[in-house]
PDB file of N, CA and C in Angstrom:
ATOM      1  N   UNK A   1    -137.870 175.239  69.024  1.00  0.00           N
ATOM      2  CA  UNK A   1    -138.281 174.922  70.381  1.00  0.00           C
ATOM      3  C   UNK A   1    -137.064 174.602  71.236  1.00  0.00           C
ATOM      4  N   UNK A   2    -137.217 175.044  72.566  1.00  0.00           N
ATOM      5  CA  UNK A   2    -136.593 174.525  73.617  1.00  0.00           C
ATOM      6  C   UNK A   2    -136.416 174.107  75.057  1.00  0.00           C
ATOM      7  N   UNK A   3    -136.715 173.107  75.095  1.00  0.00           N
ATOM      8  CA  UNK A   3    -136.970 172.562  76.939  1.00  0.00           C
ATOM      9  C   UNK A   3    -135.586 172.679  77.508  1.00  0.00           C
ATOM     10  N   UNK A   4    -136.321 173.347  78.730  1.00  0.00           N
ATOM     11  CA  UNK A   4    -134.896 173.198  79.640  1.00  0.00           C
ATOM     12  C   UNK A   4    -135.830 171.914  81.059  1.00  0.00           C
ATOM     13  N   UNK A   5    -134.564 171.660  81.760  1.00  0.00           N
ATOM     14  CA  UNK A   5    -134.787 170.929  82.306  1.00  0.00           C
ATOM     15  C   UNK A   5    -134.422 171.165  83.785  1.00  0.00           C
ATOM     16  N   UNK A   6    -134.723 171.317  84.693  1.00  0.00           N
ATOM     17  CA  UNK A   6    -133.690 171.912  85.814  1.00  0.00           C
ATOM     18  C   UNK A   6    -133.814 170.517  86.853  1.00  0.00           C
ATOM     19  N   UNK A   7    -132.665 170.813  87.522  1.00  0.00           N
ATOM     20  CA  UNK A   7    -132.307 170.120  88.898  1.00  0.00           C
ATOM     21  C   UNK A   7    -132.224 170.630  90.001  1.00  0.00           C
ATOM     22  N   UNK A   8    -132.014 169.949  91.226  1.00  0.00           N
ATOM     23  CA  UNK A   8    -131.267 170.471  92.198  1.00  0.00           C
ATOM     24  C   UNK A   8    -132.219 170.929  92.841  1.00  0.00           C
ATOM     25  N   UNK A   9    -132.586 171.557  94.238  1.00  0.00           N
ATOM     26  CA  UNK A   9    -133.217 172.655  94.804  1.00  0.00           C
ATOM     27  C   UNK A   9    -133.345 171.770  96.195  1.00  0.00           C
ATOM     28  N   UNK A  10    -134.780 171.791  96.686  1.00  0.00           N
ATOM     29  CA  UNK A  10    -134.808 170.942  97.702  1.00  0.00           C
ATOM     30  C   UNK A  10    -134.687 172.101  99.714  1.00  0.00           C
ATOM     31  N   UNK A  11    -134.622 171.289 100.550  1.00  0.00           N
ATOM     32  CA  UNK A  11    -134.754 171.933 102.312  1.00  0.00           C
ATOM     33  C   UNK A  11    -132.974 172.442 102.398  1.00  0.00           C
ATOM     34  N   UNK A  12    -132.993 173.572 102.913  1.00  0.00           N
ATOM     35  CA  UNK A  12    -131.484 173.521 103.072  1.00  0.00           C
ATOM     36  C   UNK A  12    -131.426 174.604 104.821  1.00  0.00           C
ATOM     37  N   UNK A  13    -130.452 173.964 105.395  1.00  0.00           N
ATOM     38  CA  UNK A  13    -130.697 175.265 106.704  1.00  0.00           C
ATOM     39  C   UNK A  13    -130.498 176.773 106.660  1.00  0.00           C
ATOM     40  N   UNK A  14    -130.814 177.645 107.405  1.00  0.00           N
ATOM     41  CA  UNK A  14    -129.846 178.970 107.186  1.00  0.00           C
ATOM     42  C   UNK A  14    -128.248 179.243 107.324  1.00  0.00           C
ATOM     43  N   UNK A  15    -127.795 179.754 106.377  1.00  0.00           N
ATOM     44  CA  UNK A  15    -126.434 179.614 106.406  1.00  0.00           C
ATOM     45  C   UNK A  15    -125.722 178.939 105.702  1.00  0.00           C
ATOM     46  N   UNK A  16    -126.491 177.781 105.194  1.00  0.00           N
ATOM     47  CA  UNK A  16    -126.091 176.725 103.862  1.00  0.00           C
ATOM     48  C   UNK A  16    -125.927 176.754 103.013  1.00  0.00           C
ATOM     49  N   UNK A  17    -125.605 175.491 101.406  1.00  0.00           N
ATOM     50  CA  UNK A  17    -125.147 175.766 100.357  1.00  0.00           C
ATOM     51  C   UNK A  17    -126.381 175.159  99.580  1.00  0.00           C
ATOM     52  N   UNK A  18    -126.324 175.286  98.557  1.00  0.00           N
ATOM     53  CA  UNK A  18    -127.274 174.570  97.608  1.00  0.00           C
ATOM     54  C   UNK A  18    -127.096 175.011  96.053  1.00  0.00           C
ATOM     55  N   UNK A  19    -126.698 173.499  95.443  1.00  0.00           N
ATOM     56  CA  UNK A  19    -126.360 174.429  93.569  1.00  0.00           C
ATOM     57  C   UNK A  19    -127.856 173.781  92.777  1.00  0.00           C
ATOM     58  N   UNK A  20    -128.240 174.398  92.028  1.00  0.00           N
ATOM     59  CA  UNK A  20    -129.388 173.909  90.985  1.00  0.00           C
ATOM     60  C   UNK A  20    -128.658 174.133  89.590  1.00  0.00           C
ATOM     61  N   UNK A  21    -129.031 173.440  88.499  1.00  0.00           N
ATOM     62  CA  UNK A  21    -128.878 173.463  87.576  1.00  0.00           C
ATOM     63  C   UNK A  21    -129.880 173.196  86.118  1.00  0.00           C
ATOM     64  N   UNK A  22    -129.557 173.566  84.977  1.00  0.00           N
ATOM     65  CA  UNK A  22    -130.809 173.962  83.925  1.00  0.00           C
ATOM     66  C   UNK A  22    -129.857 173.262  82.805  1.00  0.00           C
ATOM     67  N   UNK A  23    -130.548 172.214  82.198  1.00  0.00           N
ATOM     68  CA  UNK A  23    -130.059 171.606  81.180  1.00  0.00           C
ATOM     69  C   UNK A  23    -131.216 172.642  79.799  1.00  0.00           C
ATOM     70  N   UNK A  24    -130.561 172.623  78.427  1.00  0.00           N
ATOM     71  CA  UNK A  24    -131.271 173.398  77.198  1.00  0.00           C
ATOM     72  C   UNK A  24    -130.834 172.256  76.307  1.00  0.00           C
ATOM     73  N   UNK A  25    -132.137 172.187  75.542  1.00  0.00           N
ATOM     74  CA  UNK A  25    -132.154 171.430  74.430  1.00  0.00           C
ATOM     75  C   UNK A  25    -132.919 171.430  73.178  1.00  0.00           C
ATOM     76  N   UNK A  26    -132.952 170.950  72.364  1.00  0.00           N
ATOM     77  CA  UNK A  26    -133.285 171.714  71.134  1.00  0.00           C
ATOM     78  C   UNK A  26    -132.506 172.636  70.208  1.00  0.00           C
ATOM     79  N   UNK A  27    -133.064 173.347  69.651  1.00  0.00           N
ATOM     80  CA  UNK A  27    -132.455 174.406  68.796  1.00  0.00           C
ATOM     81  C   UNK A  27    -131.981 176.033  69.381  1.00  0.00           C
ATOM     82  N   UNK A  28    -130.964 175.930  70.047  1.00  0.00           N
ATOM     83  CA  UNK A  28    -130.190 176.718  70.500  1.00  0.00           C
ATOM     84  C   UNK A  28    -129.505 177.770  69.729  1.00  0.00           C
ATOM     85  N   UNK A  29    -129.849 178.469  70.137  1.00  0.00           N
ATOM     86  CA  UNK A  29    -129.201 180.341  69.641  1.00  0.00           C
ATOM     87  C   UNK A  29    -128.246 180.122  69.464  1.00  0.00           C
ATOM     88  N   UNK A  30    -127.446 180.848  68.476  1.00  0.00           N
ATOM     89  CA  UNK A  30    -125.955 181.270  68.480  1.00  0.00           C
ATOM     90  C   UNK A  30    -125.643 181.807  69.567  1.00  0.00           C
ATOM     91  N   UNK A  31    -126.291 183.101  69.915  1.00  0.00           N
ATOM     92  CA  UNK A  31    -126.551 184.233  70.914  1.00  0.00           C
ATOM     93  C   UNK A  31    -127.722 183.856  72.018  1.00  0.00           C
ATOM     94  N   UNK A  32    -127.018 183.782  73.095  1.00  0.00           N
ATOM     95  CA  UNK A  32    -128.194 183.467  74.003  1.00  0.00           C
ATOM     96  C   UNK A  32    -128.041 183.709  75.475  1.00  0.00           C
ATOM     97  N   UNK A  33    -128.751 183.724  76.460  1.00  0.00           N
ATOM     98  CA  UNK A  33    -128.731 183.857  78.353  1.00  0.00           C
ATOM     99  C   UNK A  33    -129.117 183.039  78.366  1.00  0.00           C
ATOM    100  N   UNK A  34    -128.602 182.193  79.550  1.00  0.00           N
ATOM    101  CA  UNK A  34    -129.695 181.348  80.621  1.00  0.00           C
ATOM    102  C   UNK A  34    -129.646 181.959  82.086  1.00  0.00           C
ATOM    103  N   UNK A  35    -130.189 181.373  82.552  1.00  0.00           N
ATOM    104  CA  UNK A  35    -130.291 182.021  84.320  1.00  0.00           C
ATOM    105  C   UNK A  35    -131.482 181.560  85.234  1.00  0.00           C
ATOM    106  N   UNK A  36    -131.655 182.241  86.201  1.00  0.00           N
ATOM    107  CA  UNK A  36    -132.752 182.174  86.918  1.00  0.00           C
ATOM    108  C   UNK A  36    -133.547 182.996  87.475  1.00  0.00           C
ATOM    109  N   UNK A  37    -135.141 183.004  87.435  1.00  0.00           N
ATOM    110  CA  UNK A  37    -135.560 183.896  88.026  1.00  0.00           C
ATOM    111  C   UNK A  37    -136.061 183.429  89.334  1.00  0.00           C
ATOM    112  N   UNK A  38    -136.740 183.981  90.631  1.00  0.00           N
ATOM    113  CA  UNK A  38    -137.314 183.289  91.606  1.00  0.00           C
ATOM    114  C   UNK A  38    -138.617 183.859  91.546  1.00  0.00           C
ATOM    115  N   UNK A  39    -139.587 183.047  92.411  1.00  0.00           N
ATOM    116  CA  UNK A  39    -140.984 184.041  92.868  1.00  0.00           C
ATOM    117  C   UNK A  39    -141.697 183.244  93.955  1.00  0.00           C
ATOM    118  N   UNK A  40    -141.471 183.768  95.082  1.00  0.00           N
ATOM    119  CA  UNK A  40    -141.996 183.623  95.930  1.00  0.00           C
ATOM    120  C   UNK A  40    -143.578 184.210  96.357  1.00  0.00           C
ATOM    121  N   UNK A  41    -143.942 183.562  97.452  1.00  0.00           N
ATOM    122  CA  UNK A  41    -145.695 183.646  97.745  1.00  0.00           C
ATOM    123  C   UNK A  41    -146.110 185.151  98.084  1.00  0.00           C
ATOM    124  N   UNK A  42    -146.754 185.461  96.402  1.00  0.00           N
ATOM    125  CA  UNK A  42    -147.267 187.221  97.144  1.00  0.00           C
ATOM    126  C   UNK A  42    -146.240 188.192  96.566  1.00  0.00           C
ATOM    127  N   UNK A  43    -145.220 187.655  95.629  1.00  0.00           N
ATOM    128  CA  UNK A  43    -143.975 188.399  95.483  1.00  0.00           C
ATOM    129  C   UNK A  43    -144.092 188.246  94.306  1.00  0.00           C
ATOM    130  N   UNK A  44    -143.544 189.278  93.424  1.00  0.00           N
ATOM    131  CA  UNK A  44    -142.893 189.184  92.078  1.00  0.00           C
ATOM    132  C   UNK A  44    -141.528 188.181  91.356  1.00  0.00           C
ATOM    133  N   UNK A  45    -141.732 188.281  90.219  1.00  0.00           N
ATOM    134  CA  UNK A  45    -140.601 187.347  90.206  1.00  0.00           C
ATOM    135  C   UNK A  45    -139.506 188.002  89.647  1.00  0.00           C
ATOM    136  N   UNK A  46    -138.582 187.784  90.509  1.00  0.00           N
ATOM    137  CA  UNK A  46    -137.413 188.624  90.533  1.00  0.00           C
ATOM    138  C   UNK A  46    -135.998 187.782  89.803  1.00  0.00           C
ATOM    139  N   UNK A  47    -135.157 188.150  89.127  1.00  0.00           N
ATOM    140  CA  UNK A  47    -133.946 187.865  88.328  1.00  0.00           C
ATOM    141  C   UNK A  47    -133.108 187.196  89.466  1.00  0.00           C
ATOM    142  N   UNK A  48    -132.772 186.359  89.533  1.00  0.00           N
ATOM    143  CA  UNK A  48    -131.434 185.885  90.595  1.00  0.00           C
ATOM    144  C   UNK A  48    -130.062 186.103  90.271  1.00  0.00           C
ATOM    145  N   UNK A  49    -129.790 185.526  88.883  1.00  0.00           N
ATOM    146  CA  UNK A  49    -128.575 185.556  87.636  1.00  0.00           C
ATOM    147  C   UNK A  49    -128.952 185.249  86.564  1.00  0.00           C
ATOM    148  N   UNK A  50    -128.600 185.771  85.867  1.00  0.00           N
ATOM    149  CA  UNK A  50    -128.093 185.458  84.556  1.00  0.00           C
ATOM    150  C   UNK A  50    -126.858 184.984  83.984  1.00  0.00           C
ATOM    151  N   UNK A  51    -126.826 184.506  82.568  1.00  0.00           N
ATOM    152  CA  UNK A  51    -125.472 184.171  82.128  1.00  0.00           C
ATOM    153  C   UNK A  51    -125.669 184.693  80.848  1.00  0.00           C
ATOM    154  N   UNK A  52    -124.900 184.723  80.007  1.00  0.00           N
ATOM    155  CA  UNK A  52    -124.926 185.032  78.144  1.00  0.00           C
ATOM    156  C   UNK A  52    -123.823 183.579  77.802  1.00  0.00           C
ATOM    157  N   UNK A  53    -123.727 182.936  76.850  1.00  0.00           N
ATOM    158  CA  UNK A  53    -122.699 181.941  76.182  1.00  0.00           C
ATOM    159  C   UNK A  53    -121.834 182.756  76.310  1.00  0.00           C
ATOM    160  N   UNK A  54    -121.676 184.177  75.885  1.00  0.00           N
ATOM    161  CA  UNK A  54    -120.689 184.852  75.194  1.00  0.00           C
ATOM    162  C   UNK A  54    -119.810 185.022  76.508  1.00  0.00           C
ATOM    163  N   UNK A  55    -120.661 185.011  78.217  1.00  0.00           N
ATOM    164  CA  UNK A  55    -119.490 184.962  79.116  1.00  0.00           C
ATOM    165  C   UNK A  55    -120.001 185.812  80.169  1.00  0.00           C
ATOM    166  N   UNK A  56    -120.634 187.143  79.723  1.00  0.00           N
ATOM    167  CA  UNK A  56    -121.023 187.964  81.323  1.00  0.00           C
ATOM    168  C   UNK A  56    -122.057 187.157  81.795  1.00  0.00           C
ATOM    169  N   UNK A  57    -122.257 188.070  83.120  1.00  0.00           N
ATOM    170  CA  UNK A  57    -122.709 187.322  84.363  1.00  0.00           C
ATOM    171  C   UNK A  57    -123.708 188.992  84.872  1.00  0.00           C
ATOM    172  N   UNK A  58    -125.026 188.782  84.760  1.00  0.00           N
ATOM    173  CA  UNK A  58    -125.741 189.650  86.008  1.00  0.00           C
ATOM    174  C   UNK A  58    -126.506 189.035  87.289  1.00  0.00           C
ATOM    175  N   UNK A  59    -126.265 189.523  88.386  1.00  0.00           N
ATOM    176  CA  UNK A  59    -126.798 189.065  89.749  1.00  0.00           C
ATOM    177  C   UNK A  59    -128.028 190.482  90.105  1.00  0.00           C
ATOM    178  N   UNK A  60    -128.954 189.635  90.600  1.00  0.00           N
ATOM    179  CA  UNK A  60    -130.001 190.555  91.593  1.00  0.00           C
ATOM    180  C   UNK A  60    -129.063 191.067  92.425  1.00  0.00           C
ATOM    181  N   UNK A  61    -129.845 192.222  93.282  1.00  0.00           N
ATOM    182  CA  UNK A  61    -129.070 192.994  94.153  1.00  0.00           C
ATOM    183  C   UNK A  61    -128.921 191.984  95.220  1.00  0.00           C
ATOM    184  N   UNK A  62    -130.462 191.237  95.665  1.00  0.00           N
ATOM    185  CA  UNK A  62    -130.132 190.369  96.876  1.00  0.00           C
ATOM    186  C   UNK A  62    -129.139 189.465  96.909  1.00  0.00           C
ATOM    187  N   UNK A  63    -128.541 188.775  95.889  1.00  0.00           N
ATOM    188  CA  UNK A  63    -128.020 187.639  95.621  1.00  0.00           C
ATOM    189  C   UNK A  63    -126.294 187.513  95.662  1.00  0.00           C
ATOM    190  N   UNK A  64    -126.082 189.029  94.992  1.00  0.00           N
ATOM    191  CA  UNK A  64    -124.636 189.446  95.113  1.00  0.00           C
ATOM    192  C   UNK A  64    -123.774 189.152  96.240  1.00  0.00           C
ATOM    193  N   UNK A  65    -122.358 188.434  95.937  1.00  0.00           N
ATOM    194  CA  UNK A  65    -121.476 187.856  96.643  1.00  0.00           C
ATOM    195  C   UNK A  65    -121.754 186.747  97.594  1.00  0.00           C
ATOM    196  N   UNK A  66    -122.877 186.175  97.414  1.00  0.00           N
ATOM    197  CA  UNK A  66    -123.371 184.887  97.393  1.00  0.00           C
ATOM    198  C   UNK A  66    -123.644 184.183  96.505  1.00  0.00           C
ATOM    199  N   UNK A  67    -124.386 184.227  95.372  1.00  0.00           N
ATOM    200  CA  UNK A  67    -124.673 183.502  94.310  1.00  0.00           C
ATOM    201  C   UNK A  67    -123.840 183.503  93.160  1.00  0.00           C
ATOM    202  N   UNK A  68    -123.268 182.511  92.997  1.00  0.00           N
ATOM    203  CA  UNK A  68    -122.347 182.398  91.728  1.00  0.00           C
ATOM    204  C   UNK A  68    -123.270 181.787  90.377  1.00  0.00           C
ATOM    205  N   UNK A  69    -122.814 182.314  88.973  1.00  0.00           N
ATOM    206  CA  UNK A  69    -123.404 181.401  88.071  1.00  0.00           C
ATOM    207  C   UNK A  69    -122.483 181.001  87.111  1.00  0.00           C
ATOM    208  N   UNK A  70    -122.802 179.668  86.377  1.00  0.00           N
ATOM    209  CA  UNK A  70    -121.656 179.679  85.425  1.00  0.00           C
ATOM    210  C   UNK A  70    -122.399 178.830  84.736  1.00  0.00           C
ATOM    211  N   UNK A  71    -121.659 178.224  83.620  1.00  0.00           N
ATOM    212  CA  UNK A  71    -121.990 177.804  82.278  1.00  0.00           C
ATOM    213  C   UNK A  71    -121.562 176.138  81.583  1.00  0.00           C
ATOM    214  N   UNK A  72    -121.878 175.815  80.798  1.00  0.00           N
ATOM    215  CA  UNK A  72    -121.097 174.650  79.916  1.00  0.00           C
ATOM    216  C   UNK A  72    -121.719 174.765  78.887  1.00  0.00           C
ATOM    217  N   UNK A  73    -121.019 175.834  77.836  1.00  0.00           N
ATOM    218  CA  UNK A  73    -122.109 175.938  76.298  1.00  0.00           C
ATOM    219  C   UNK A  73    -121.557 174.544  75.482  1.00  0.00           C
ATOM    220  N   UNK A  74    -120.829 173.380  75.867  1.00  0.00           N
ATOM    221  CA  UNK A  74    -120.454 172.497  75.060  1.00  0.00           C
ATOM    222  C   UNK A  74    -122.141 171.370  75.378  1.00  0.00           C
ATOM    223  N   UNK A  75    -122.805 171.206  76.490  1.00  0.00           N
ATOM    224  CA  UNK A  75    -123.969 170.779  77.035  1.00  0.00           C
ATOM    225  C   UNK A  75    -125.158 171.886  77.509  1.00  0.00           C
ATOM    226  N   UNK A  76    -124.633 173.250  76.795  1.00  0.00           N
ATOM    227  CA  UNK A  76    -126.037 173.854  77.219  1.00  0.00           C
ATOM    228  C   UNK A  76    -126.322 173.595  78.389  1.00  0.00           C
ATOM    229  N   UNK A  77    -125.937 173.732  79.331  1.00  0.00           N
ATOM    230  CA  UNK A  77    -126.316 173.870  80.893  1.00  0.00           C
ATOM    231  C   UNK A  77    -125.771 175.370  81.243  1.00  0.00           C
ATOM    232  N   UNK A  78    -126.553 175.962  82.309  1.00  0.00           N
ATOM    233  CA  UNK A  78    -126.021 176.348  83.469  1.00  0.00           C
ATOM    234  C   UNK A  78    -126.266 176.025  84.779  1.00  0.00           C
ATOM    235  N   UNK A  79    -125.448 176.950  85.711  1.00  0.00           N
ATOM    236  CA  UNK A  79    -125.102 176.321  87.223  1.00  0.00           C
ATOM    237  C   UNK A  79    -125.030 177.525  88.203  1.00  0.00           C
ATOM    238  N   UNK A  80    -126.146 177.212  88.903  1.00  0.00           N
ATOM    239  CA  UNK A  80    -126.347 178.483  90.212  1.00  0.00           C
ATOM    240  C   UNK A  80    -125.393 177.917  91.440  1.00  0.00           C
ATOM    241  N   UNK A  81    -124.728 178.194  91.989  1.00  0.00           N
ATOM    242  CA  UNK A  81    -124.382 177.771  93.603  1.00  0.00           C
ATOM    243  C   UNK A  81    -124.580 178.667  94.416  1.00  0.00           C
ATOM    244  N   UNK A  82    -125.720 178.479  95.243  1.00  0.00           N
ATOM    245  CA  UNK A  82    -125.906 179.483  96.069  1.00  0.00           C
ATOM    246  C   UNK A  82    -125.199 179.298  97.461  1.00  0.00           C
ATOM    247  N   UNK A  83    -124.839 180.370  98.216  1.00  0.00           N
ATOM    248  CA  UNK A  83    -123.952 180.117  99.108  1.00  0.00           C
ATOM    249  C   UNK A  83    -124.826 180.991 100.056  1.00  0.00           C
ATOM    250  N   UNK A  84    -124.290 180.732 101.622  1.00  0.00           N
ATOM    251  CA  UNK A  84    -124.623 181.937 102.777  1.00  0.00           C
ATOM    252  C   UNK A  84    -126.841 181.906 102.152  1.00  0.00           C
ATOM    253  N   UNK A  85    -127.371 181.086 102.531  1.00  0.00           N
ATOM    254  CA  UNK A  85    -128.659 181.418 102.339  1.00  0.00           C
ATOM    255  C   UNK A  85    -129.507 181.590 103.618  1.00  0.00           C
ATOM    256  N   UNK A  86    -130.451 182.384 103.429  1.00  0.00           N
ATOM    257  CA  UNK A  86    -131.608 183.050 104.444  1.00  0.00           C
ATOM    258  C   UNK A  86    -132.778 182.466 103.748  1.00  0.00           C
ATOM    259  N   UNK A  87    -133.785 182.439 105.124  1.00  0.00           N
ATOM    260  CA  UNK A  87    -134.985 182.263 104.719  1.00  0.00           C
ATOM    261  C   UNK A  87    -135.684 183.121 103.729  1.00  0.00           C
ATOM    262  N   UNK A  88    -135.176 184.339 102.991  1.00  0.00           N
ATOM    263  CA  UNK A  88    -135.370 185.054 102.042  1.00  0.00           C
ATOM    264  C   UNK A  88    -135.449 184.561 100.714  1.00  0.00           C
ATOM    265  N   UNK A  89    -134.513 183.930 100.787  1.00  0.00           N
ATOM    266  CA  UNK A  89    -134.112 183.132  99.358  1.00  0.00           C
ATOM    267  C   UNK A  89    -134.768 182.275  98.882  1.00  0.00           C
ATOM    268  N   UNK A  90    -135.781 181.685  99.894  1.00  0.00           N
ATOM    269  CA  UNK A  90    -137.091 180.577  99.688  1.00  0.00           C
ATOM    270  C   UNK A  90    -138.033 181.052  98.804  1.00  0.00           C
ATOM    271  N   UNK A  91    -138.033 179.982  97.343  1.00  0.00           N
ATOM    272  CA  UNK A  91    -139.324 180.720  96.724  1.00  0.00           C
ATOM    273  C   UNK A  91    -138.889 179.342  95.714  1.00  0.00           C
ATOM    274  N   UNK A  92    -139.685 179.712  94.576  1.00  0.00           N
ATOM    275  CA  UNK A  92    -139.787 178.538  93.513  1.00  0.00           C
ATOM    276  C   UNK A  92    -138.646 179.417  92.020  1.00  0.00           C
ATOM    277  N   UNK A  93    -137.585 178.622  91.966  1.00  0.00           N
ATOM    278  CA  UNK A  93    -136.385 179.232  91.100  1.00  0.00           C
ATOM    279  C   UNK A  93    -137.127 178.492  89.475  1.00  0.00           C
ATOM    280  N   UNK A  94    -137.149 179.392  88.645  1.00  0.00           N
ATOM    281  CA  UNK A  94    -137.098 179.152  87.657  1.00  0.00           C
ATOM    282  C   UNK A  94    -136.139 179.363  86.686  1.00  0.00           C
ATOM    283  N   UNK A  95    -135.976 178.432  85.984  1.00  0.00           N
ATOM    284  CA  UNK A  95    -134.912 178.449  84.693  1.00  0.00           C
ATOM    285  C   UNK A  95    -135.244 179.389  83.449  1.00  0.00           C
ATOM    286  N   UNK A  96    -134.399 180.381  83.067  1.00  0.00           N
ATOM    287  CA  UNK A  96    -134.575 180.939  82.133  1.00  0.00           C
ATOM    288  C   UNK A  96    -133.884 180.973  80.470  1.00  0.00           C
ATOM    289  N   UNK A  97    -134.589 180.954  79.662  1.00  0.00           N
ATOM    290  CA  UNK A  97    -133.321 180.933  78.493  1.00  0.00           C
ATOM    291  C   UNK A  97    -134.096 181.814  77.245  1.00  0.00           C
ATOM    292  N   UNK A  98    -133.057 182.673  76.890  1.00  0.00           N
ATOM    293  CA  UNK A  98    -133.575 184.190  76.226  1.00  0.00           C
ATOM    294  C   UNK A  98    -132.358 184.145  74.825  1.00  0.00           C
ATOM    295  N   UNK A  99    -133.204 184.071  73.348  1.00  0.00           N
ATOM    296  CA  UNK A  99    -132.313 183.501  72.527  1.00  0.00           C
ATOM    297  C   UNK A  99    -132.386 185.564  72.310  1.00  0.00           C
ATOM    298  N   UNK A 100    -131.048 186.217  72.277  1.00  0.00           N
ATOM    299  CA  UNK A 100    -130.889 187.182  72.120  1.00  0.00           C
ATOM    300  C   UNK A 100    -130.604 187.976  70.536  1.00  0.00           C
ATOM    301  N   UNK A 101    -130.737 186.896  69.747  1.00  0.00           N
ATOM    302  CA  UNK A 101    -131.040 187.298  68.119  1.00  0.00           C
ATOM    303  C   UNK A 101    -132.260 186.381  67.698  1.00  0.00           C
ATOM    304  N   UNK A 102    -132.408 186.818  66.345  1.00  0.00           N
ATOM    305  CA  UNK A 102    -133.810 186.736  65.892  1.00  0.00           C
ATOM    306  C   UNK A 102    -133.414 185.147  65.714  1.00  0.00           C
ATOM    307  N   UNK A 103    -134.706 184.526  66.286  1.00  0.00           N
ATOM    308  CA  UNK A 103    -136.086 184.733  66.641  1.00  0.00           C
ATOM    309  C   UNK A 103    -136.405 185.380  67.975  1.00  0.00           C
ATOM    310  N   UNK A 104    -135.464 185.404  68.901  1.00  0.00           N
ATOM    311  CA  UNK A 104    -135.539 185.874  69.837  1.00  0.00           C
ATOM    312  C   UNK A 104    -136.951 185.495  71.103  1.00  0.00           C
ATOM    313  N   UNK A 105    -136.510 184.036  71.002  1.00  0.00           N
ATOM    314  CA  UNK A 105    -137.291 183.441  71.939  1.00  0.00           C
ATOM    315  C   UNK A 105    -137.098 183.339  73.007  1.00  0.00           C
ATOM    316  N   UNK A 106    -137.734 183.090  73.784  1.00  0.00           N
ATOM    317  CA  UNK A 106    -138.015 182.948  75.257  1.00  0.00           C
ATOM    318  C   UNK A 106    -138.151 181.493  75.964  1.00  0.00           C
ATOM    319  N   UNK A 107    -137.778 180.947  76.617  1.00  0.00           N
ATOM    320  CA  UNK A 107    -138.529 180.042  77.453  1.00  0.00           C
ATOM    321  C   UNK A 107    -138.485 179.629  79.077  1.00  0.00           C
ATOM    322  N   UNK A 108    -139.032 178.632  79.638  1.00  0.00           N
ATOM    323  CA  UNK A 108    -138.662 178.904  80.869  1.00  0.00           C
ATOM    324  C   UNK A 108    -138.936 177.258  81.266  1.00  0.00           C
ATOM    325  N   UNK A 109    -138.328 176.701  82.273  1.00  0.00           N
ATOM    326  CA  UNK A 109    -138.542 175.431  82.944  1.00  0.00           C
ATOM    327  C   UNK A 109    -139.693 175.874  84.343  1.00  0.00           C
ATOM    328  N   UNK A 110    -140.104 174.855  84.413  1.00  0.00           N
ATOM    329  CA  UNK A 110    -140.732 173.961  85.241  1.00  0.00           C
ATOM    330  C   UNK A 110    -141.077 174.409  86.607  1.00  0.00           C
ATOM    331  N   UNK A 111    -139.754 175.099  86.963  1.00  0.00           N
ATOM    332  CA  UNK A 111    -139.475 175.677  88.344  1.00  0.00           C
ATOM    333  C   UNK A 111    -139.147 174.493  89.351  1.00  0.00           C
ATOM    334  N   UNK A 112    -138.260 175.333  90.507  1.00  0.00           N
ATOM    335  CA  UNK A 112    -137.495 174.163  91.415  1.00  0.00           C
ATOM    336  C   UNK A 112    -137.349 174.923  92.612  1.00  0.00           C
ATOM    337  N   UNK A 113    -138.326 174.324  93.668  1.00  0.00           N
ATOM    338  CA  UNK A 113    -138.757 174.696  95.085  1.00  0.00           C
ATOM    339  C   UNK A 113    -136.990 174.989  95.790  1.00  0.00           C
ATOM    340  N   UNK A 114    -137.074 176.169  96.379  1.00  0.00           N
ATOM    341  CA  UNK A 114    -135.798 175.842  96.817  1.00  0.00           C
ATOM    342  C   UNK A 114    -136.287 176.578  98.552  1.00  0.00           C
ATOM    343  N   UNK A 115    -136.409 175.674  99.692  1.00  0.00           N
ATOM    344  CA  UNK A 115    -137.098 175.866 100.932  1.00  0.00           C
ATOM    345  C   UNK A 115    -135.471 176.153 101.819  1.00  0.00           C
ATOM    346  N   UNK A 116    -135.367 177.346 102.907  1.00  0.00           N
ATOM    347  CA  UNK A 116    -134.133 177.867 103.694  1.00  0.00           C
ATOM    348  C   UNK A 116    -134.876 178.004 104.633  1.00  0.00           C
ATOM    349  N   UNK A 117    -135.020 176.834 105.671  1.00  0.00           N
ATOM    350  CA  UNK A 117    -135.410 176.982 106.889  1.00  0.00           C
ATOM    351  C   UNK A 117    -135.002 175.542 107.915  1.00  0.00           C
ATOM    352  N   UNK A 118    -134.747 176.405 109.518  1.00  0.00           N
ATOM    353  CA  UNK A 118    -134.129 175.045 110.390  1.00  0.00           C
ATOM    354  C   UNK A 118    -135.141 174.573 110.577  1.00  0.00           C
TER     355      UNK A 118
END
């Protein structure tokens, strides 16, 4: 098993910054992603970033050269900073963590409102 835990999110204006973050705990993969997905009202839920321990990084198309992600595999966290945001970006971010060898589990946090409007 593994709970993640996320932080961060919250009202931010257009044009602003905002970082969230996903604590993992439990029994952790050798091999593994964390990241985020979003899903907004009426919308699918779409990939924001990803991370792997091992080091790459994938971004949604929307998100690119705004959204940074990064890591601390010594605390199992990762760390979104989103930068330059639009009212687009408003939706409920969920935490993802994908153990990429067997057992090859899945899980997901809680989700964390993240609202881009003046």
């Amino acid at each position: 098993q593994v709970q993640l835990v996320e932080s961060g999110g919250g009202l931010v204006q257009p044009g602003g910054s905002l970082g969230i973050s996903c604590a993992a705990s439990g029994t952790i993969s050798r091999l593994y992603s964390m990241g985020w997905y979003r899903q907004a009202p009426g919308k699918e839920r779409e990939l924001v970033a990803n991370i792997f321990n091992s080091g790459p990084t994938n971004y949604g198309d929307s998100v690119k050269g705004r959204f940074t992600i990064s890591r601390d595999n010594v605390d199992n966290m990762a760390y979104l900073q989103m930068n330059s945001l639009t009212p687009e970006d408003s939706a409920v971010y969920y935490c993802n963590y994908r153990a990429l060898i067997r057992p090859f589990e899945e899980y997901w946090g809680q989700g964390t409102q993240v609202t881009v409007s003046s």
